[in-house]
Protein backbone atom coordinates (compact mmCIF):
# COMPACT_ATOMS: atom_id res chain seq x y z
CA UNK A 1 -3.94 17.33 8.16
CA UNK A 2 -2.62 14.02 8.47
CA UNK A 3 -4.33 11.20 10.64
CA UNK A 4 -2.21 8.78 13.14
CA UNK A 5 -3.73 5.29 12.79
CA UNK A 6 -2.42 2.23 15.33
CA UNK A 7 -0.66 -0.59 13.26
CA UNK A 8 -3.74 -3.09 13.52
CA UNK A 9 -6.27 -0.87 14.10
CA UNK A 10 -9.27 -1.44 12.18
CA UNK A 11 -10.53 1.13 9.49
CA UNK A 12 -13.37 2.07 7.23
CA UNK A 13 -13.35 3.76 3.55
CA UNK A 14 -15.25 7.35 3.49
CA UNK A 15 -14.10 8.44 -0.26
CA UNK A 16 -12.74 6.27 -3.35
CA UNK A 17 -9.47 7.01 -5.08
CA UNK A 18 -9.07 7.93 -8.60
CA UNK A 19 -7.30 4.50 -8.33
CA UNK A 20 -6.18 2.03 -5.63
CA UNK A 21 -2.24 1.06 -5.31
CA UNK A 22 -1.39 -2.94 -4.01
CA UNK A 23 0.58 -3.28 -0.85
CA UNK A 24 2.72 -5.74 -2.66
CA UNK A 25 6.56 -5.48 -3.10
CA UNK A 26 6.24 -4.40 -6.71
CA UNK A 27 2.80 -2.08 -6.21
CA UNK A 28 0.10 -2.03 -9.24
CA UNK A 29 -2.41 0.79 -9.73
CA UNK A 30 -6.19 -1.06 -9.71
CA UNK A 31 -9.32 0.46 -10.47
CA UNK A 32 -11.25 1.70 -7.42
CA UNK A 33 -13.82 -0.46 -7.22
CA UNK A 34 -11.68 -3.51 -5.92
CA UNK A 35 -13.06 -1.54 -2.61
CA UNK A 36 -15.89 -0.06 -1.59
CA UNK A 37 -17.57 3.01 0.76
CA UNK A 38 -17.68 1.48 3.89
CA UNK A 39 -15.77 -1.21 3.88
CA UNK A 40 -13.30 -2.08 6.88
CA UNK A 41 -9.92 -3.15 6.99
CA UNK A 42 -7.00 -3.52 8.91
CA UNK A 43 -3.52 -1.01 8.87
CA UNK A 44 -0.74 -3.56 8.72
CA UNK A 45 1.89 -0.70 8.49
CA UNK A 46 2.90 2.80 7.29
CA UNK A 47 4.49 3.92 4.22
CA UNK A 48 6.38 6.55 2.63
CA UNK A 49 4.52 9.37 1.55
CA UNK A 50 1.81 9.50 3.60
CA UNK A 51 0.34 6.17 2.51
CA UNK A 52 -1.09 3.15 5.10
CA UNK A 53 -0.77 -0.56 4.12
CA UNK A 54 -5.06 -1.65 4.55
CA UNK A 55 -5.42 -5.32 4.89
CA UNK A 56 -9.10 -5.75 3.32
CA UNK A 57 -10.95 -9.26 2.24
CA UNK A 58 -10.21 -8.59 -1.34
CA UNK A 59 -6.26 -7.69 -0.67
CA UNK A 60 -3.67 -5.39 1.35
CA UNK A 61 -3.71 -1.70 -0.62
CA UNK A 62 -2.19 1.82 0.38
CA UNK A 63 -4.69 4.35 1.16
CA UNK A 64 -3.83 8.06 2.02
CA UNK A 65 -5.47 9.01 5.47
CA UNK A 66 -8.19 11.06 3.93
CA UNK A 67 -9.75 7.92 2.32
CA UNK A 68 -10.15 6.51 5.61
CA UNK A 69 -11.50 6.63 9.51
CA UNK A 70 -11.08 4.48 12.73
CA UNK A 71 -13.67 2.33 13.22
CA UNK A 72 -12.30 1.81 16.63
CA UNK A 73 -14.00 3.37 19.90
CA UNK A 74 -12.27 5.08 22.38
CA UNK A 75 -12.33 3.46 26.29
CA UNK A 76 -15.61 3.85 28.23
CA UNK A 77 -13.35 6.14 30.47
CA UNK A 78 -12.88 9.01 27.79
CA UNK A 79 -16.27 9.89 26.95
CA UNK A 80 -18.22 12.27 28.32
CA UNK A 81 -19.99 11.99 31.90
């Protein structure tokens, strides 16, 4: 189960990688902890195999979906009365 994420939508790290890949032209694996739990980014764009460009303080990475969550709330309008 793949999650949709909105280019510029912001997003938050649930789970570490075994290792993190740069968004740059010529990716480069990194260790994990250039990130941590919790920490938010932005999606600046979608990639091939099911991976989504994260702009964070440290750098841009790619991230598969299940290493992340939207931080961003749904209108007032579509929650529950």
């Amino acid at each position: 189960m793949s999650n949709e994420f909105a280019i510029g939508s912001k997003v938050r790290i649930v789970a570490l990688p075994p290792y993190v890949k740069t968004a740059d032209p010529m990716p480069m694996l990194r260790p994990p902890d250039v990130i941590c739990i919790g920490e938010e980014g932005i999606v600046i764009d979608r990639r091939p195999g099911g991976y989504w460009g994260i702009r964070f303080a440290k750098g841009a990475f790619l991230l598969d979906s299940q290493y992340i969550e939207s931080t961003d709330t749904p209108p007032e309008s579509h929650l529950e009365q």
